[in-house]
Every structure is written in structure tokens, then in C-alpha cells.
Protein backbone atom coordinates (compact mmCIF):
# COMPACT_ATOMS: atom_id res chain seq x y z
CA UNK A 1 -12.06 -57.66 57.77
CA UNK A 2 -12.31 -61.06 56.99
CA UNK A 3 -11.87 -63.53 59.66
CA UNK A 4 -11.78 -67.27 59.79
CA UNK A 5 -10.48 -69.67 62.84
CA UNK A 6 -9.13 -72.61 62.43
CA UNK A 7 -10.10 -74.47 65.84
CA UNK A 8 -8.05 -77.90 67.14
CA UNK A 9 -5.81 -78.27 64.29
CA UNK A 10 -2.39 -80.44 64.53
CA UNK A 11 0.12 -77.43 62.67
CA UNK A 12 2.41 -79.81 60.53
CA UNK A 13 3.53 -83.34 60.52
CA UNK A 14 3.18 -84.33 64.36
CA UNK A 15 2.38 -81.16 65.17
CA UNK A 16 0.85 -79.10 68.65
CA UNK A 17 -2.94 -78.70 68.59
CA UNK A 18 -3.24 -75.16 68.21
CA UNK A 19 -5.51 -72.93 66.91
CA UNK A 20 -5.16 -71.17 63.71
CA UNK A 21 -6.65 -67.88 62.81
CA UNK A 22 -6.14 -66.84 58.95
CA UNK A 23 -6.86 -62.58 58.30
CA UNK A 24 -7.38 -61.15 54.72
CA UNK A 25 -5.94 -64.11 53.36
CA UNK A 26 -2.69 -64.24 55.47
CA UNK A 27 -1.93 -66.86 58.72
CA UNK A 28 -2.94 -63.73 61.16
CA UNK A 29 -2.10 -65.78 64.22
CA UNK A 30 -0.98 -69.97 65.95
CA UNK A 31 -2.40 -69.75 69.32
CA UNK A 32 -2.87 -72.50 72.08
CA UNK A 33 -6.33 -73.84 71.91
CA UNK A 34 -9.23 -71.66 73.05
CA UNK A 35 -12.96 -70.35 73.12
CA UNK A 36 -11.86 -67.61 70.70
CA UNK A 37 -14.44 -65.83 68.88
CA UNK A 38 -14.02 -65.34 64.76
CA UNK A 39 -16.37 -64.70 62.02
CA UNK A 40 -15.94 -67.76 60.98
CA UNK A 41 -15.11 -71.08 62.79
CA UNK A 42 -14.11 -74.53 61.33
CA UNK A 43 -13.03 -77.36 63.91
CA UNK A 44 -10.13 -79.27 62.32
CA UNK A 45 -10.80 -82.18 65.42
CA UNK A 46 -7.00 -82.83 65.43
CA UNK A 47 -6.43 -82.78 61.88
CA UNK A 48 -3.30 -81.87 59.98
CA UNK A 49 -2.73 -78.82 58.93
CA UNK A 50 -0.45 -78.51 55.94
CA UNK A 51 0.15 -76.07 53.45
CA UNK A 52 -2.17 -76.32 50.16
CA UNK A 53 -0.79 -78.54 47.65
CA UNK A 54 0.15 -77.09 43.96
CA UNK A 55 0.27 -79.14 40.43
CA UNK A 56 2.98 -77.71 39.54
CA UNK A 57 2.61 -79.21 35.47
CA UNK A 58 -1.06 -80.56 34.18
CA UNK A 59 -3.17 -79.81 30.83
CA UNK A 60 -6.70 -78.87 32.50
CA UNK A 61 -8.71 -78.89 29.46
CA UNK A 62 -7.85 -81.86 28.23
CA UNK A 63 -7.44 -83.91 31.87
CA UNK A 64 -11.09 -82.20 32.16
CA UNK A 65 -11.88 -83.90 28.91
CA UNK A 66 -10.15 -87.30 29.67
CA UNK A 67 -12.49 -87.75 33.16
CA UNK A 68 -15.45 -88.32 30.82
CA UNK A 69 -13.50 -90.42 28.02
CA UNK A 70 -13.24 -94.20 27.67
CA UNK A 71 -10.27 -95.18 29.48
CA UNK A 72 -7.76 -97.82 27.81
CA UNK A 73 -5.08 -97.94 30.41
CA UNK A 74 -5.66 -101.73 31.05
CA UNK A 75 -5.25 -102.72 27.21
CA UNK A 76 -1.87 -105.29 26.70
CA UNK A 77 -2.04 -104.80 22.56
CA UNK A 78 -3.42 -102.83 20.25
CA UNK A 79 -5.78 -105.78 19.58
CA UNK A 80 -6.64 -105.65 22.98
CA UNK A 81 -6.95 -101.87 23.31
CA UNK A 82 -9.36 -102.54 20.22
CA UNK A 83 -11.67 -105.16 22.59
CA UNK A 84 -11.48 -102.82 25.54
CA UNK A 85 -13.16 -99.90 22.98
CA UNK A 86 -16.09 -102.38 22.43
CA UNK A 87 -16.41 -103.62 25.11
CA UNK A 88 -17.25 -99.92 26.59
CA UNK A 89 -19.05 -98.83 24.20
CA UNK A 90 -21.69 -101.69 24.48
CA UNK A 91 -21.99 -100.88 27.41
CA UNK A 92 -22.23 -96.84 26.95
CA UNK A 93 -23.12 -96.39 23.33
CA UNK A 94 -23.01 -93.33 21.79
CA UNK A 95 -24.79 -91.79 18.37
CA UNK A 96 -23.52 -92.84 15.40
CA UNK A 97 -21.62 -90.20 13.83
CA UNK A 98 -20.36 -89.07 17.05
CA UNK A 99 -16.88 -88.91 17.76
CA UNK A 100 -15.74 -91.68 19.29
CA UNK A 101 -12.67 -90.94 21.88
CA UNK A 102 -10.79 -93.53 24.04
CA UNK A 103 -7.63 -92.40 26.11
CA UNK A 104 -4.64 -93.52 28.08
CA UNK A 105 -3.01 -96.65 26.11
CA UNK A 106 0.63 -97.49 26.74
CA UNK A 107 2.01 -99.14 23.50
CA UNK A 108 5.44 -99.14 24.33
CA UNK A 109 5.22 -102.89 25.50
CA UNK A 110 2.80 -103.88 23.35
CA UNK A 111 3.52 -106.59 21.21
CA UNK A 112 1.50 -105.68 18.39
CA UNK A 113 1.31 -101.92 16.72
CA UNK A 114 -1.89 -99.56 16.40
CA UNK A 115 -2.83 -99.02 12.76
CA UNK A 116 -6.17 -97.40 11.68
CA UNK A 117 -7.33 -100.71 9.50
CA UNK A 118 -7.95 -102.45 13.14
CA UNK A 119 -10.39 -100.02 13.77
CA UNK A 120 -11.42 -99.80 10.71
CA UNK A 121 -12.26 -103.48 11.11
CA UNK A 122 -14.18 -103.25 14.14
CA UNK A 123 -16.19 -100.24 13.55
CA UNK A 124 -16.42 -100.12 9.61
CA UNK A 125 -16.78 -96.06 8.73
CA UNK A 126 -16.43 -94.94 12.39
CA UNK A 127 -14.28 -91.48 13.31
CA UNK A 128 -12.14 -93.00 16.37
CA UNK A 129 -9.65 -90.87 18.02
CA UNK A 130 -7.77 -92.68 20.55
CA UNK A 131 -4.86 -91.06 22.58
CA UNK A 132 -1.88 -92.27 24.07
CA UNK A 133 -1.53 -91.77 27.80
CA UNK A 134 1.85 -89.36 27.84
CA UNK A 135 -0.15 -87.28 24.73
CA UNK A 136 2.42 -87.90 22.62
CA UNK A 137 0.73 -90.49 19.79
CA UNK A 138 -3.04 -90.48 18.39
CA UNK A 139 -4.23 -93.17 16.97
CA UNK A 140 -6.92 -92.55 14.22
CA UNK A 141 -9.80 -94.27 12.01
CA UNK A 142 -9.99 -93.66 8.61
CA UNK A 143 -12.97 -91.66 9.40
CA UNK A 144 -11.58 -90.18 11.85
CA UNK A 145 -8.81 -88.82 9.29
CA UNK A 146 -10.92 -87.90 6.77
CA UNK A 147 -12.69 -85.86 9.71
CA UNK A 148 -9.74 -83.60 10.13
CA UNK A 149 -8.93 -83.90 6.36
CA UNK A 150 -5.66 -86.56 6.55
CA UNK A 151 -4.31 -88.91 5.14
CA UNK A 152 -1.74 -91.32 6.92
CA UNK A 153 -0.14 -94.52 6.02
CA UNK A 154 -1.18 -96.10 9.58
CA UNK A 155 -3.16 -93.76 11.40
CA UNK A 156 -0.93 -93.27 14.08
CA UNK A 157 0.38 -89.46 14.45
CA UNK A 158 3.03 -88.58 16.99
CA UNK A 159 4.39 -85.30 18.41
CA UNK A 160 3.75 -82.56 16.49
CA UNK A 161 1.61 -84.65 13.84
CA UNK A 162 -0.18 -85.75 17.43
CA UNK A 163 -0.99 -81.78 18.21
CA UNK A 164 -1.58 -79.99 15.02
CA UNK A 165 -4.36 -83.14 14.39
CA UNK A 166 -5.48 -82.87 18.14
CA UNK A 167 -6.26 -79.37 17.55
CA UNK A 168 -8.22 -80.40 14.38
CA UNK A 169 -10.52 -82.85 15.96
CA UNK A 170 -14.12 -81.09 17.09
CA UNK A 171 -15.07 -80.60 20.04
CA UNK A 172 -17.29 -79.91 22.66
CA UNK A 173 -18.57 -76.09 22.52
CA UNK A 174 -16.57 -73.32 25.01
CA UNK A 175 -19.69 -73.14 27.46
CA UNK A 176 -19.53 -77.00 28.06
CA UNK A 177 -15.59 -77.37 27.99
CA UNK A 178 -15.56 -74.44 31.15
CA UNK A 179 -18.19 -76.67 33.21
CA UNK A 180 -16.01 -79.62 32.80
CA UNK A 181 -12.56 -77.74 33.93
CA UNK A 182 -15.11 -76.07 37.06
CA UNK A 183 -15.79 -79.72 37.86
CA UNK A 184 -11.97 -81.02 37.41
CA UNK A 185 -10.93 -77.94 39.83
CA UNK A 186 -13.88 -78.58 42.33
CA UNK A 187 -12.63 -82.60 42.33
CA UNK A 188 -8.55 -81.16 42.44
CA UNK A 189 -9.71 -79.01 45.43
CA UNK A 190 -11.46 -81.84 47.25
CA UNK A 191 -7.54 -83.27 47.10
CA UNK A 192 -6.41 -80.54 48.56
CA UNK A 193 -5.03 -79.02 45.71
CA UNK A 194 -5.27 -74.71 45.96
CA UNK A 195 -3.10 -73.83 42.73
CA UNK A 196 -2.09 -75.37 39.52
CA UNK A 197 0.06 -74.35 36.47
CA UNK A 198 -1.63 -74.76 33.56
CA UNK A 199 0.44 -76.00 30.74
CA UNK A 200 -2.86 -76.01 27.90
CA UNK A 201 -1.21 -75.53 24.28
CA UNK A 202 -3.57 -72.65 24.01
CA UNK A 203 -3.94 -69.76 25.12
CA UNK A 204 -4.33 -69.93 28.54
CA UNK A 205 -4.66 -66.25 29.28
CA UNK A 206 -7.69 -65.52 27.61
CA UNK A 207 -8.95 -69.23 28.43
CA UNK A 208 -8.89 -68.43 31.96
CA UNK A 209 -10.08 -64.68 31.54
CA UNK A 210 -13.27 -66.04 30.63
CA UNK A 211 -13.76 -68.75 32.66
CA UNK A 212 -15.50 -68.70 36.09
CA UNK A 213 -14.19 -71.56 38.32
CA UNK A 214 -14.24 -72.74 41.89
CA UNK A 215 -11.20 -70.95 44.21
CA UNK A 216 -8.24 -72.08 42.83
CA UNK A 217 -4.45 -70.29 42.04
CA UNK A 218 -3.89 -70.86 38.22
CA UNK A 219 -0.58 -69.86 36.57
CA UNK A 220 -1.16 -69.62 32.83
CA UNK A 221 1.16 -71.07 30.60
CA UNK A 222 2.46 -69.06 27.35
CA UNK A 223 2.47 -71.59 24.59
CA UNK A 224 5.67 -71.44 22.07
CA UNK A 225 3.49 -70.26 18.93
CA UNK A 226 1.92 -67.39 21.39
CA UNK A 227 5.07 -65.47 22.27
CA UNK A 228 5.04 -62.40 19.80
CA UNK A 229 1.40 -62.35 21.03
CA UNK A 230 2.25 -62.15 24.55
CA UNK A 231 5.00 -59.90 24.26
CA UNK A 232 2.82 -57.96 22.31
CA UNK A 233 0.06 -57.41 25.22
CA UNK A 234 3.10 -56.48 28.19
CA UNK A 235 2.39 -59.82 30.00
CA UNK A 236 5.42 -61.49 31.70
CA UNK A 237 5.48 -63.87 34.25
CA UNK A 238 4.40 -63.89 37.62
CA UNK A 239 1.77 -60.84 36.58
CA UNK A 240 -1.39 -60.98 38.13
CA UNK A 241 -4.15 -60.73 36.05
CA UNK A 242 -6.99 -57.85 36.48
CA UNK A 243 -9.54 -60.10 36.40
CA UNK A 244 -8.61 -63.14 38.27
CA UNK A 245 -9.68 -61.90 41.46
CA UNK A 246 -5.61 -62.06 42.19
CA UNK A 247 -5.84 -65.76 41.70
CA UNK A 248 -5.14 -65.62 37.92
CA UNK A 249 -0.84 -65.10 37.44
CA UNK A 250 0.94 -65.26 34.20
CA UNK A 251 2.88 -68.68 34.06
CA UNK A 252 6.29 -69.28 32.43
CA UNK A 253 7.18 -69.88 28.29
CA UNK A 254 6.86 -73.69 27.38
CA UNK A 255 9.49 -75.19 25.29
CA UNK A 256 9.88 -78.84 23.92
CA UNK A 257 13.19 -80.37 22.97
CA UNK A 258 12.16 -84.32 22.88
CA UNK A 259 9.24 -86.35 22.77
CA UNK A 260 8.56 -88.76 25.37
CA UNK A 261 9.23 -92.53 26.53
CA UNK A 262 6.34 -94.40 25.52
CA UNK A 263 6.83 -93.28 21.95
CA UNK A 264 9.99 -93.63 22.40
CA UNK A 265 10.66 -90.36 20.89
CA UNK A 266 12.71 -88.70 24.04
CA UNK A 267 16.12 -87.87 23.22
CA UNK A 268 18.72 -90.03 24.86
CA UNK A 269 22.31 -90.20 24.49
CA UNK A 270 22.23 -93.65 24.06
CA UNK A 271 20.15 -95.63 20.94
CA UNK A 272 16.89 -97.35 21.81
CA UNK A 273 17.17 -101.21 21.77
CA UNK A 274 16.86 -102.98 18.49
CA UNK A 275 15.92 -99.33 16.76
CA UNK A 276 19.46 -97.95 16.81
CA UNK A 277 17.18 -94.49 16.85
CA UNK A 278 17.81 -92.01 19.82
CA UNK A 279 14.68 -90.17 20.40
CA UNK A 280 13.65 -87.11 18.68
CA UNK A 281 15.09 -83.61 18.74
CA UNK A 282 12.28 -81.11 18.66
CA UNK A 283 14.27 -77.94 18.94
CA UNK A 284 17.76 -77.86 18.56
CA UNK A 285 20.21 -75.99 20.14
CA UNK A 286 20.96 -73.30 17.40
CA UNK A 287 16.62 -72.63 17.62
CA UNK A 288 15.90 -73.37 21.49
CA UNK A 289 18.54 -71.16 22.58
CA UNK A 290 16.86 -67.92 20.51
CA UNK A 291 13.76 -68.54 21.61
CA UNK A 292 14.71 -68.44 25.51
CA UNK A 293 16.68 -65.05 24.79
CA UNK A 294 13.76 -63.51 23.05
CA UNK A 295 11.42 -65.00 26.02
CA UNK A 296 13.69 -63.96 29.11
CA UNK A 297 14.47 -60.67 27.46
CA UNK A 298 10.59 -59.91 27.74
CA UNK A 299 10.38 -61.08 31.31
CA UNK A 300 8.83 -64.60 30.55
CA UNK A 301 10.42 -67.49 32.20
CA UNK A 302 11.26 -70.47 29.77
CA UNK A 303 9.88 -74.32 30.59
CA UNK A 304 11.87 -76.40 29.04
CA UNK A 305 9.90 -80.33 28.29
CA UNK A 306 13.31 -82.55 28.61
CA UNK A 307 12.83 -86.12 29.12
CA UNK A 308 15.63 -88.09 27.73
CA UNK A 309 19.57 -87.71 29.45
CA UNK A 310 20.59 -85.54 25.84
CA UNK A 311 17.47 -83.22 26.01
CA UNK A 312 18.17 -82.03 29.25
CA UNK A 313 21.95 -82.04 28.38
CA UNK A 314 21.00 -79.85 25.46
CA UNK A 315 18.02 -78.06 27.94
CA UNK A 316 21.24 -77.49 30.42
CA UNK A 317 23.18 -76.09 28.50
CA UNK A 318 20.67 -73.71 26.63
CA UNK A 319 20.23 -72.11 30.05
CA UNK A 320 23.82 -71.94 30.95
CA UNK A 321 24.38 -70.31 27.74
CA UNK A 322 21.56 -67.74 28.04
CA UNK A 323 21.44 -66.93 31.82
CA UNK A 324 18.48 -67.27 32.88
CA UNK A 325 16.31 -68.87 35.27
CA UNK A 326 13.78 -71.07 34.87
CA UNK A 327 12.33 -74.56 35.17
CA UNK A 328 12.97 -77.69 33.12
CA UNK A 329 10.14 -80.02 32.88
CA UNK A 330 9.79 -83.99 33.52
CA UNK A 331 13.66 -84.56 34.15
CA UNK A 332 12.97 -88.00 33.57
CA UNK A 333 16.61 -89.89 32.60
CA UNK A 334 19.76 -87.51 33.46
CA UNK A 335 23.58 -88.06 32.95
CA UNK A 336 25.27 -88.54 36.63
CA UNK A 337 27.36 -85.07 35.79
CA UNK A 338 24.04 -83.28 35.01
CA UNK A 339 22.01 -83.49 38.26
CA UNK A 340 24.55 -81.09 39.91
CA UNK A 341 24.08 -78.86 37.41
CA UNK A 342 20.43 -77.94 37.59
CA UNK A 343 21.59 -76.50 40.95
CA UNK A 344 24.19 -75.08 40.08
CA UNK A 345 22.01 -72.67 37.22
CA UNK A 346 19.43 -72.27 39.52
CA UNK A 347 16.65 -74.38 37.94
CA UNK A 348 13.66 -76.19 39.14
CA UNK A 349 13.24 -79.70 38.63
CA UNK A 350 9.48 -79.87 37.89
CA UNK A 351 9.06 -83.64 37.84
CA UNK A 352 5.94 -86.23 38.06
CA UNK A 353 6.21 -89.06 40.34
CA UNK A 354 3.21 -91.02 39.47
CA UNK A 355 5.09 -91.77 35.98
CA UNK A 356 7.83 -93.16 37.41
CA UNK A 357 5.45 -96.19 38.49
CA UNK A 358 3.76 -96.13 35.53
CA UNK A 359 6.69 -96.24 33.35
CA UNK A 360 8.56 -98.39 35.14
CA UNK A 361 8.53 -101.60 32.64
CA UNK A 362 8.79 -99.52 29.52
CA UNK A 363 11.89 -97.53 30.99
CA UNK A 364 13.43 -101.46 31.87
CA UNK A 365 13.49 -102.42 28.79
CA UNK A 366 13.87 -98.89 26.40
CA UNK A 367 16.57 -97.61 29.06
CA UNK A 368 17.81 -100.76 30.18
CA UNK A 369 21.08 -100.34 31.97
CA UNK A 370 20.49 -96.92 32.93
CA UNK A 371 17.20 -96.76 34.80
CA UNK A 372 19.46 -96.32 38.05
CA UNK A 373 19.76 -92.66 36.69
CA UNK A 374 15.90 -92.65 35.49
CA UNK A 375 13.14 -90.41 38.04
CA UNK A 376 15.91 -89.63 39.98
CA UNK A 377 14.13 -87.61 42.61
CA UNK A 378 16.64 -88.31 45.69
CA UNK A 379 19.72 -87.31 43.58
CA UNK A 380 18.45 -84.22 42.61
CA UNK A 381 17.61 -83.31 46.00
CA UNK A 382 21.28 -84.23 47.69
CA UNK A 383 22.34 -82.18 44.78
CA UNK A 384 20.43 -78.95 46.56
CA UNK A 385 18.11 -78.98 43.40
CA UNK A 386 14.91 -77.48 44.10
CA UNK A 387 11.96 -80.08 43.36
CA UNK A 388 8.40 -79.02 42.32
CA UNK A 389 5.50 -82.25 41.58
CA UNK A 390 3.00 -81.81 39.44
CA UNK A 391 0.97 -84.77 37.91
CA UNK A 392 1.05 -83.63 33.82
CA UNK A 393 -2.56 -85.00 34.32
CA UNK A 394 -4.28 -86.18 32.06
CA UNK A 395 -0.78 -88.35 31.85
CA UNK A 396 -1.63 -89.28 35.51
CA UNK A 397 -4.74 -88.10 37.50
CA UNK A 398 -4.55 -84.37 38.67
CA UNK A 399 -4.25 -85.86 42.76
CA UNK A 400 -0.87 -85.12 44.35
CA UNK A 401 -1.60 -87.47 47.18
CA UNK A 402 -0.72 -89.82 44.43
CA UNK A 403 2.79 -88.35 43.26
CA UNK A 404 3.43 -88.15 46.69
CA UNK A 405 2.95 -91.44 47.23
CA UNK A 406 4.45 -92.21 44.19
CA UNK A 407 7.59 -90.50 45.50
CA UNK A 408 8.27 -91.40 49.18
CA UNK A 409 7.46 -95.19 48.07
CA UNK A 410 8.52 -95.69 44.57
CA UNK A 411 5.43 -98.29 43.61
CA UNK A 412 2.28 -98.69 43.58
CA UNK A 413 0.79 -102.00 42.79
CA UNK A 414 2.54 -105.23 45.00
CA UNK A 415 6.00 -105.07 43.23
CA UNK A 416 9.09 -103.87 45.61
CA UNK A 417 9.73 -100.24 44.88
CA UNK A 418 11.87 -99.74 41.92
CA UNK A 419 15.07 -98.35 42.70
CA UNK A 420 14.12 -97.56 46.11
CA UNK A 421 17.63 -95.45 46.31
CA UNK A 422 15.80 -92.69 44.72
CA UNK A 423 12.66 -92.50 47.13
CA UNK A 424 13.00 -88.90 48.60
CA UNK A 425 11.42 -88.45 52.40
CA UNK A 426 7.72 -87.53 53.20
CA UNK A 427 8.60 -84.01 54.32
CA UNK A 428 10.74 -83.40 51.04
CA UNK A 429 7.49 -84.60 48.79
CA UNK A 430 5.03 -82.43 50.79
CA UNK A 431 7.10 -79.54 50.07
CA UNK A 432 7.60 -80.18 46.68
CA UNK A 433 4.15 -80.95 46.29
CA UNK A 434 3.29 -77.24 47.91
CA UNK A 435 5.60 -75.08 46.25
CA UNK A 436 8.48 -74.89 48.63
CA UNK A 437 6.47 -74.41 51.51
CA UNK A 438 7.93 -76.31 54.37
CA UNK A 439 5.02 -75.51 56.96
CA UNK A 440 2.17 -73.25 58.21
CA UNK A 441 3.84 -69.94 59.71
CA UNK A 442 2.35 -66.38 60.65
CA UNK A 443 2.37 -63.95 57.73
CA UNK A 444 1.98 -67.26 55.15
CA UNK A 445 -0.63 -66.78 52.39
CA UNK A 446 -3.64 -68.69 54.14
CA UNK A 447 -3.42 -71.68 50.79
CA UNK A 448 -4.18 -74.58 53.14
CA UNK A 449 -5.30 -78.13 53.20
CA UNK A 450 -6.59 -79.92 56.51
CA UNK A 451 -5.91 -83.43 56.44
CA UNK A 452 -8.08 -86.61 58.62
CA UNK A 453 -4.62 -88.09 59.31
CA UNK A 454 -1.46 -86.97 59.40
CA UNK A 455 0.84 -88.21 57.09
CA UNK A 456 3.73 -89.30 58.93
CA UNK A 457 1.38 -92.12 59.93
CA UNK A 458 0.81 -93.63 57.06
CA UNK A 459 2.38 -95.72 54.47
CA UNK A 460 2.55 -94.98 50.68
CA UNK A 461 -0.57 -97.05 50.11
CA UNK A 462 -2.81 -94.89 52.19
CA UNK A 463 -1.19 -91.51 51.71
CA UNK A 464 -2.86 -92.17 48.15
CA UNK A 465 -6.50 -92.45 50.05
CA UNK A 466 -6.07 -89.34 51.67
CA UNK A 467 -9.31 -88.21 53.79
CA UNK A 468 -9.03 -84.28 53.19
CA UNK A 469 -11.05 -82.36 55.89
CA UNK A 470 -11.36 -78.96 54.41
CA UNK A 471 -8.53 -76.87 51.57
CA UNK A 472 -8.60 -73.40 51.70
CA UNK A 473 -7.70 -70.79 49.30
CA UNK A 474 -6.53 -66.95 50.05
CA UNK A 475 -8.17 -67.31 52.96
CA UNK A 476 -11.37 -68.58 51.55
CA UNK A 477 -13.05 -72.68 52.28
CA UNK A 478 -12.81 -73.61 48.96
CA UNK A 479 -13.48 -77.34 49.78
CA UNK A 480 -15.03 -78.84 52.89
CA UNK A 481 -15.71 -82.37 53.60
């Protein structure tokens, strides 16, 4: 029997010190504060105890990846993103001939455009693969192209150009790609963070099969080109894999109908300014709709990626039409007469919070005049919707004290909030943030995170700094401060 005691712990926001005594995995027992005996004894000293916190949407590989890249979020231009590169790598250089990879530019505000002749100009024969921070454009050398055997006008692929030449790029081997995820997971877990659905465009199942990995809950994605496949071996989701230790589950079937807003390729009802272009439509209606028959038929959930107001209109209506549950991801602009909707079908709203900050200038002026309908995260709850947060990391760091932040206080630099009508309360973003989970009750899978502070005292700014005491995972300390 495996016994651990939680000693002195606050049980929720403003909680009773109790003590806490977690059984095979389950919450065994809340008992007023004693001298109990257990097997094992950690003393919270009045922390918070919550329920562990679940990414409900990130890429691990690659956000594993992108924590040892050369980070470009403060570039202004594509000139300037060019600078920032050098500037780095002066400072870090690398072997020639070795790849050289910079993430996490925002161009949409950028008052110049990326072509592969400025790199070209700064580092003459150089393979440069530079990615966009939402994943959605890469930005390549002419090395760099010849590397992966292209050729392109300007160097700068999008969408599916984006991941067919992402995939092409090399890489670091399997052995050294599984100690970087371990470390991402370890770091995640330090954040309290116990599960995490892994959206990878690979395949997840056998990725995770192999890998060993610190205790965490992964859900494994099924990628759209992997569905005969998975059909093929019996998986469907919600399965627990043999050889996860039970942590391993079989996630839901990924879908994209649009693009995204920095490349202004999400698919809006309404034209983009000065473009008179309305995003891009991945899968239409007469495909999507097919694919989420064929996918629900053989017990796999569909995710549907929908981030402009017509995506998810078209994403809404795919799911009325087929029946089915399911999830649609990012939710990012919505019609007024769709937010009732997702309730009304059923469907999750798995949605990022930490973009909404981060987007917030590029959504003024590409969605100008509807932003009051843009990351709409207290409309969708009035609505009944169910709300899961997730990070999409590496589009924002894999840290949901961050999207919870993000969420309850709409900024997060010195600005005002940005339409602070949308802010959602801190209970409604912890439980988002841990699955549904509105507290720590007897007979509750022992996923928990023990906070320094408790939450309700603090204000956006610090809920992002966090101190977590201790997250545990089936039971097991799978982070301890």
C-alpha cells in the first residue's frame, strides 16, 4: 500500500489547514491536523493545495527544442530580427555548417518583410531556419533551402509549406531529442503542471512509447495523416497505453481549418485590412466533415485548430452536422451567435490565454473593429461553455501560471488590460487550467500541486511568479522544491 501524508496544507483557495492523506494514487482521506503516522510525510507549512494543473494544447518536441534556440521575440523588423541573430550568435557561436535556428518572431507588425536575400546578406552561404512564434511561417536562407532541397521566391514558407519543410530540416538524433522533452517535463512539473496533451505532428504514440520521462499524464495526439494508421492498430481515445505505466492515454484526432493571426492566414468572415484576403481555408467543409465521421466512427475524438470567426463557423457546424463531441482548438475571434453554440454541441473551448497578450496589437489592427469578440474567455463561460487552457507552447512558454495570469488579468506588461470585459475569475482559470477540477475531494486522483501562496492573494503579476512547493502525480512527488 502506498501511503503519503500531506501535513498542514490550506485545501483550496482560502482553505482549512487540514491534513491530506493520498492512497494508491487516490485522495484516501482530509482530516484536521495531526501527529498521524504515513509512509511518507511532506509538510505543506500552510500552503495551497490545488489540484495539478494540465496543458491542455502544447507541441513538446519542438517547445523542448525552442528552450535551447535563439530567441527573436524582441525583433521590431525583419532587419531587426536579422541584428538580433548576430548579435547572439557573437555571443554563442556555433560551427560553421551547423544549422543555424532562431525562433519566436512576430512579423505581423513589422514594417518590413522577411526574405531569404537578408540573410543571405548577413551570413553569405549560411543554412538559417528561423521560425515564426505561432509556427505558422519559416523563414529560410538560401542554404538553408538548398538543405531541404527548395527553391522559393522569398524564403518564407507558411502553413503547410511551413510543416512539410519543418519536417525536412535535420535534426538532433532521437536519444538527444528524449533528454530535452525529460528536461521540458521536469521544468513543466516544477510549475506544477502533472498532465499535458501533446499535439506533436508526429506520431505521438510510438514517440512516447519509447520515451522514458519524469511523472507526468501525457495524452497523445493522432495527427491527420496518421488516422488509417491508428485505426489500423484499435487505438481510440482515452485508451491507456500498456506501457505508460497508466500515465500514457490516447489523445483526440487533430484537424486544421485556418492558419493563424500573425500570418494572417486565419479564416475570418471579414477581409484583412488593405489585403481584401480573408485568411486561409485549410479544409473545407465538403473534406473536414469526412474526416470527423471516419475519426468518431473509430472512437477518436476530433480537434478542430479554428482561429478566425468563419473557421470556427465552418468548425461549428462540421460538428453539428456529424454529432459528435469533441474539442475545438484556439477559439480565438467568434461571431456573437456562435459562442452559445459551442455549448449547445457540447464542445470544449481549448483556448490559450497568454496569446491574447501577445497578440493583442496585431489583432488591433488585422481585426480592428471586432477585437471586442476576439479571446473571448468570459463569454464563453456565461454561455455554460466548458473552458480548458493550455499554452500551445512553444507559441507561449509551457507555464500555466502564465495563461492564468494571462486570463484573470488580461495583460501583462504596464498597458490596462485589453478588453477587461472578457477577464474570467481566478477560480474559473484554475479550473480550466486543471481539467475541470474545481478542488481537492476524497476519492480524487491524487494529481496535485502545493502552492507557497495562495492565489486569491495575489494579483496577475505575481500569480505569474508562482513559488510551487511540491506537484504530485498519481500519487507520486514528482516535483519538490
Amino acid at each position: 500500500m502506498d501511503d503519503l501524508l500531506l501535513r498542514r496544507v490550506r485545501v483550496g483557495l482560502r482553505g482549512p489547514v487540514a491534513d491530506v492523506r493520498v492512497r494508491d494514487g487516490f485522495v484516501s482521506a482530509v482530516e484536521k491536523p495531526s501527529t498521524a503516522f504515513a509512509a511518507r510525510i511532506l509538510d505543506g507549512h500552510g500552503g495551497t493545495l490545488l489540484p495539478g494543473l494540465v496543458d491542455a494544447h502544447a507541441h513538446l518536441a519542438q517547445w523542448a527544442a525552442f528552450r535551447r534556440r535563439i530567441a527573436l521575440d524582441g525583433a521590431q523588423s525583419a532587419t531587426g530580427a536579422v541584428e538580433l541573430l548576430m548579435e547572439k550568435l557573437l555571443a554563442t557561436p556555433q560551427q560553421q555548417g551547423e544549422l543555424v535556428v532562431g525562433v519566436g518572431f512576430r512579423d505581423g507588425l513589422w514594417p518590413d518583410r522577411p526574405h531569404k536575400d537578408l540573410l543571405q546578406r548577413a551570413m553569405p552561404g549560411r543554412a538559417v531556419a528561423l521560425f515564426s512564434a505561432d509556427l505558422h511561417t519559416l523563414w529560410l536562407s538560401p542554404a538553408a533551402l538548398r538543405l531541404i532541397g527548395r527553391d522559393h521566391p522569398t524564403g518564407v514558407l507558411l502553413e503547410n509549406d511551413c510543416m512539410s519543410a519543418t519536417a525536412a530540416l535535420p535534426s538532433a538524433p532521437v536519444e538527444v531529442q528524449d533528454a530535452w522533452v525529460a528536461d521540458a517535463l521536469a521544468a513543466a512539473a516544477a510549475r506544477g503542471v502533472t498532465s499535458v496533451v501533446d499535439y506533436e505532428y508526429t506520431d505521438t504514440v510510438a514517440d512516447w512509447t519509447r520515451r522514458s520521462r519524469p511523472l507526468t499524464r501525457v495524452s497523445c495526439v493522432i495527427a491527420r495523416h496518421l488516422l488509417d494508421e491508428t485505426i489500423e492498430r484499435g487505438l481510440r481515445t482515452g485508451d491507456v497505453l500498456e506501457s505508460g505505466d497508466g500515465l500514457l492515454t490516447v489523445g483526440p484526432f487533430k484537424l486544421f481549418v485556418d492558419g493563424s493571426l500573425n500570418t494572417r492566414t486565419a479564416y475570418c468572415h471579414d477581409p484583412y485590412p488593405g489585403s481584401g484576403e480573408t485568411g486561409l481555408l485549410e479544409l473545407p467543409p465538403e473534406v473536414l466533415v469526412p474526416l470527423m465521421r471516419k475519426a468518431y466512427d473509430h472512437g477518436l475524438i476530433p480537434a478542430v485548430h479554428a482561429i478566425g470567426d468563419h473557421a470556427n463557423t465552418i468548425a461549428l457546424d462540421a460538428f453539428a452536422e456529424v454529432g459528435c463531441p469533441g474539442r475545438i482548438e484556439h477559439a480565438q475571434l467568434l461571431r456573437s451567435e456562435d459562442v452559445a453554440r459551442f455549448a449547445a454541441l457540447g464542445l470544449v473551448a481549448s483556448v490559450q490565454p497568454a496569446h491574447q497578450p501577445d497578440d493583442r496589437d496585431v489583432a488591433d489592427r488585422h481585426w480592428h473593429g471586432r477585437t471586442d469578440r476576439a479571446y473571448a474567455y468570459r463569454a464563453l463561460l456565461d454561455a455554460g461553455v466548458r473552458l480548458e487552457l493550455g499554452s500551445d507552447a512553444p507559441v507561449a512558454p509551457l507555464d500555466p501560471w502564465d495563461g492564468i495570469a494571462a486570463a484573470v488579468g488580461r495583460t501583462d506588461d504596464d498597458r490596462p488590460p485589453w478588453h477587461p470585459e472578457q477577464a474570467i475569475p481566478l477560480a474559473a482559470a484554475l479550473a480550466a487550467s486543471a481539467g475541470g477540477r474545481k478542488g481537492v475531494e476524497v476519492g480524487d486522483v491524487a494529481d496535485l500541486v502545493l502552492t507557497a501562496a495562495d492565489p486569491s492573494d495575489l494579483s496577475p503579476a505575481e500569480l505569474r511568479e508562482m513559488p510551487v512547493s511540491a506537484t504530485i502525480v498519481a500519487g507520486k512527488v514528482a516535483h519538490l522544491a
